[in-house]
C-alpha atoms as a PDB file:
ATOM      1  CA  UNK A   1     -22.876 -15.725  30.593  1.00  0.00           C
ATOM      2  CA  UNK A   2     -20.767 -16.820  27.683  1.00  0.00           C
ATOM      3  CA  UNK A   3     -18.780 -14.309  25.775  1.00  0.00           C
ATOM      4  CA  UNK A   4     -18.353 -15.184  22.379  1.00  0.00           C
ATOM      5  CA  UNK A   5     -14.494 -15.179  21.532  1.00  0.00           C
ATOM      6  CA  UNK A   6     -12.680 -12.280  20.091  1.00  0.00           C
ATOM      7  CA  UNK A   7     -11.268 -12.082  16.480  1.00  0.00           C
ATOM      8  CA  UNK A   8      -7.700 -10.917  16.180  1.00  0.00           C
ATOM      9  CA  UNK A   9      -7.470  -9.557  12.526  1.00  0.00           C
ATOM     10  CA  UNK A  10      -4.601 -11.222  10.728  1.00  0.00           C
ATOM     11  CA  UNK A  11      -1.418  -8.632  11.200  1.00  0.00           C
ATOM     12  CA  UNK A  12       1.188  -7.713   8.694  1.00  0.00           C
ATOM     13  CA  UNK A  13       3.943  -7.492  11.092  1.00  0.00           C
ATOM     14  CA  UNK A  14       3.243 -11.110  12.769  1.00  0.00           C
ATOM     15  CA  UNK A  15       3.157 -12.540   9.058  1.00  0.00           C
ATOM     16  CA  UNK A  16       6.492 -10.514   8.306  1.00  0.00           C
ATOM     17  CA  UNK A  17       8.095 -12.031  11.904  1.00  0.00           C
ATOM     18  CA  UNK A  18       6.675 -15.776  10.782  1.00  0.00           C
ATOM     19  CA  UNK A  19       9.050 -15.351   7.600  1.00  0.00           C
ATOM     20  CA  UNK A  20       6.434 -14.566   5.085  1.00  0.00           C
ATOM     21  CA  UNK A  21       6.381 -11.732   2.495  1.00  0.00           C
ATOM     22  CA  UNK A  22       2.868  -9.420   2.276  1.00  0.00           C
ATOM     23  CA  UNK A  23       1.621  -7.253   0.277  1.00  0.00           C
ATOM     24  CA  UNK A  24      -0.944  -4.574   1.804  1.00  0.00           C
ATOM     25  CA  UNK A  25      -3.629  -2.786  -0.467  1.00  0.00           C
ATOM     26  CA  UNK A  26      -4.696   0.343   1.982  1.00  0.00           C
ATOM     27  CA  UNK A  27      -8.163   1.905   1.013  1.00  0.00           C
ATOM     28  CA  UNK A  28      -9.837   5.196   1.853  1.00  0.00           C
ATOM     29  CA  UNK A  29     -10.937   8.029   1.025  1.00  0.00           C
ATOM     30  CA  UNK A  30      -7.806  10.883   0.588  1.00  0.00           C
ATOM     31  CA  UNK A  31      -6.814  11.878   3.775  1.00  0.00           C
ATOM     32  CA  UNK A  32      -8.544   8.742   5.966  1.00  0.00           C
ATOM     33  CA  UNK A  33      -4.675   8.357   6.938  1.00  0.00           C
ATOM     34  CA  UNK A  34      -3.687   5.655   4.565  1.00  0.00           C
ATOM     35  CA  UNK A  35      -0.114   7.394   4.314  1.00  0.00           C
ATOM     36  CA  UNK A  36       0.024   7.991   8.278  1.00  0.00           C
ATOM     37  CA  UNK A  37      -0.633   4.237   8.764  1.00  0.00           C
ATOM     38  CA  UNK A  38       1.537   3.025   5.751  1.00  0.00           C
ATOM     39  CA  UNK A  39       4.495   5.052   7.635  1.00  0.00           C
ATOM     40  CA  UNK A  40       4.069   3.568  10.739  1.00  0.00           C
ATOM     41  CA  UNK A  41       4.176   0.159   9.459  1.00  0.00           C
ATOM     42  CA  UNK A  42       6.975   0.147   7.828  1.00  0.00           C
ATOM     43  CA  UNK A  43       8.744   1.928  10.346  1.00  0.00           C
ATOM     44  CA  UNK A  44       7.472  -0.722  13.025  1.00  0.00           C
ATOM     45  CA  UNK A  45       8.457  -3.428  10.552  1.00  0.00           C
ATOM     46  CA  UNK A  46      12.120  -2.134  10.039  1.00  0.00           C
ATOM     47  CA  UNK A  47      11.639  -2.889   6.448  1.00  0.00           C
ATOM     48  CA  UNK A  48       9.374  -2.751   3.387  1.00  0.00           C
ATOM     49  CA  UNK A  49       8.350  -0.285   0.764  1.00  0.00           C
ATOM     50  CA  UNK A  50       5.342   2.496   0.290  1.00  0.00           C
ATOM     51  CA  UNK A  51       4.090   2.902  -3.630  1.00  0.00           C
ATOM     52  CA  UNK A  52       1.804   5.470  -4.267  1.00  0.00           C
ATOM     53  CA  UNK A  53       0.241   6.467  -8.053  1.00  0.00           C
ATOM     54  CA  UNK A  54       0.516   9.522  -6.193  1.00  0.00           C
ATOM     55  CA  UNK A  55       4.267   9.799  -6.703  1.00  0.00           C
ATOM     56  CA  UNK A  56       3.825   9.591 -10.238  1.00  0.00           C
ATOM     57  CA  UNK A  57       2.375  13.246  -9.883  1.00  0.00           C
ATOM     58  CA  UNK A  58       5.815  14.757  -7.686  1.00  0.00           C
ATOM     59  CA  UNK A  59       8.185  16.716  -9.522  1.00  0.00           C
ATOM     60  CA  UNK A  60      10.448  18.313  -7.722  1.00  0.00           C
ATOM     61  CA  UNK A  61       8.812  17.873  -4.012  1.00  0.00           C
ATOM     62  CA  UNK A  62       5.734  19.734  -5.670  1.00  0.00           C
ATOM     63  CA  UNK A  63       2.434  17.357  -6.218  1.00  0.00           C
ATOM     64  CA  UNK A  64       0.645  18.602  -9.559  1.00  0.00           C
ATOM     65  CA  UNK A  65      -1.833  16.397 -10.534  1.00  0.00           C
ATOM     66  CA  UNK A  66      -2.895  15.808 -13.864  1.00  0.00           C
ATOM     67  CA  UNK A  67      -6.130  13.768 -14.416  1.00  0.00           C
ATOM     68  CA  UNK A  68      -5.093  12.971 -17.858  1.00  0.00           C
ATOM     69  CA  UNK A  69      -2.384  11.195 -16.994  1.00  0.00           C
ATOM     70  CA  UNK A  70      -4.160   9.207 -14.253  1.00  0.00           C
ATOM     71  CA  UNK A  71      -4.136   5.948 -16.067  1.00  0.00           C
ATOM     72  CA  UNK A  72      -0.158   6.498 -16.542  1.00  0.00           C
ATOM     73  CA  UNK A  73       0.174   6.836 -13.021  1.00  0.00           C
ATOM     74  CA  UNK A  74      -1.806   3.320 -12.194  1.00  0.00           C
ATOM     75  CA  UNK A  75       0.382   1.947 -14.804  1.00  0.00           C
ATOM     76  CA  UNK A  76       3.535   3.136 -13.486  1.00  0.00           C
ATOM     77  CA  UNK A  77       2.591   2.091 -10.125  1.00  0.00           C
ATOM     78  CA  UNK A  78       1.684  -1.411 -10.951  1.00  0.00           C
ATOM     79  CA  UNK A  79       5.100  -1.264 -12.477  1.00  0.00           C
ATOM     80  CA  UNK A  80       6.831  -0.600  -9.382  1.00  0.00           C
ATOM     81  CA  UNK A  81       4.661  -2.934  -7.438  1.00  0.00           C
ATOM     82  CA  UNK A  82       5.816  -5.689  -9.694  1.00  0.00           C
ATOM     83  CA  UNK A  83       9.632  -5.011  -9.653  1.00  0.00           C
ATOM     84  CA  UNK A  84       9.261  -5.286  -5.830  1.00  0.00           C
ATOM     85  CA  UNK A  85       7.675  -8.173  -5.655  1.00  0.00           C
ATOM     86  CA  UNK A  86      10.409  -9.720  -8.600  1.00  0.00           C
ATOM     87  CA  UNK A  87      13.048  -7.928  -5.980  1.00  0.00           C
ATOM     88  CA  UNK A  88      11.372 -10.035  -2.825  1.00  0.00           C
ATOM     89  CA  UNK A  89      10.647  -6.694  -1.289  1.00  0.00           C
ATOM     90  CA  UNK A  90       9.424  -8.362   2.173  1.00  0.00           C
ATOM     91  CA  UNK A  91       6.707  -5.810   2.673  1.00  0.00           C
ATOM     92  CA  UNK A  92       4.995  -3.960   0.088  1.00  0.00           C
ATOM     93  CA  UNK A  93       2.280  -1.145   0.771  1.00  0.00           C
ATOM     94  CA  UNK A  94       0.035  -0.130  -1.884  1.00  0.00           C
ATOM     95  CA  UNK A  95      -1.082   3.774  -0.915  1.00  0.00           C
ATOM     96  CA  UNK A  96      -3.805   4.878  -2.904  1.00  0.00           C
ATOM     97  CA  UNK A  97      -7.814   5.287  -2.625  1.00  0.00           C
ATOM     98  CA  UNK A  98      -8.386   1.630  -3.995  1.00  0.00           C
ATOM     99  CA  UNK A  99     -12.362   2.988  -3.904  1.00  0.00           C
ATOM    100  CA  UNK A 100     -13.264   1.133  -6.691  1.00  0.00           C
ATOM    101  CA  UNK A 101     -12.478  -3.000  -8.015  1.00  0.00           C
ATOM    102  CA  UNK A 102     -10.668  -2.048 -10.965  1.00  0.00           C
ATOM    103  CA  UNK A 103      -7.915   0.012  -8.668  1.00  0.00           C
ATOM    104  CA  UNK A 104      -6.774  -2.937  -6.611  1.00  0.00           C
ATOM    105  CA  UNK A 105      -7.428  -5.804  -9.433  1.00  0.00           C
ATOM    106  CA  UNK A 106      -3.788  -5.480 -10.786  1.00  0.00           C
ATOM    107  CA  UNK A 107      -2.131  -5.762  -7.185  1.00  0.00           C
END
C-alpha cells in the first residue's frame, strides 16, 4: 500500500525564522479562539503585533460596542495595520471575524 504524502501547511513561525515578514488574517466566528491562537503566536514568535477593530471599541478596559461606528473601527484598524507594515513590524496578526470578502480585502 502506498500512502499518499502528507501536507505540512505553510507556518508563520518557520517563515518568521527564514527571515521573512508575514502578515496573518485569522477568521472565525467570535469566540472560535482567534485571540487565544493570535496570543500564542506571538508569544512563541518572541515578536510581532495583534490588531483588532475590536480595540477600537475599549475605553478604559471596558468593551462597548457601537455598531454605528463599525466602519470607523475597520478604518482605524486598517490604519494601524498599515503603520506596522511601514514600521517593518515582522509579524502582524489581524484579529477579527474576517466572515465576509470585504473584511479582509484591505489587509
Amino acid at each position: 500500500q502506498t500512502t499518499a504524502p502528507q501536507h505540512t501547511p505553510p507556518s508563520p513561525l518557520a517563515d518568521l525564522q527564514g527571515g521573512q515578514h508575514v502578515l496573518v488574517l485569522l477568521r472565525g466566528l467570535p469566540g472560535s479562539g482567534k485571540s487565544t491562537l493570535a496570543r500564542k503566536l506571538v508569544s512563541s514568535a518572541k515578536t510581532g503585533i495583534i490588531l483588532s477593530t475590536d480595540d477600537f471599541f475599549m475605553k478604559g478596559g471596558v468593551y462597548t460596542f457601537q455598531p454605528n461606528l463599525l466602519s470607523d473601527a475597520h478604518a482605524c484598524n486598517q490604519k494601524r495595520a498599515l503603520t506596522a507594515v511601514r514600521d517593518r513590524v515582522r509579524l502582524i496578526i489581524i484579529d477579527n471575524t474576517n466572515t465576509v470578502a470585504w473584511e479582509m480585502r484591505p489587509y
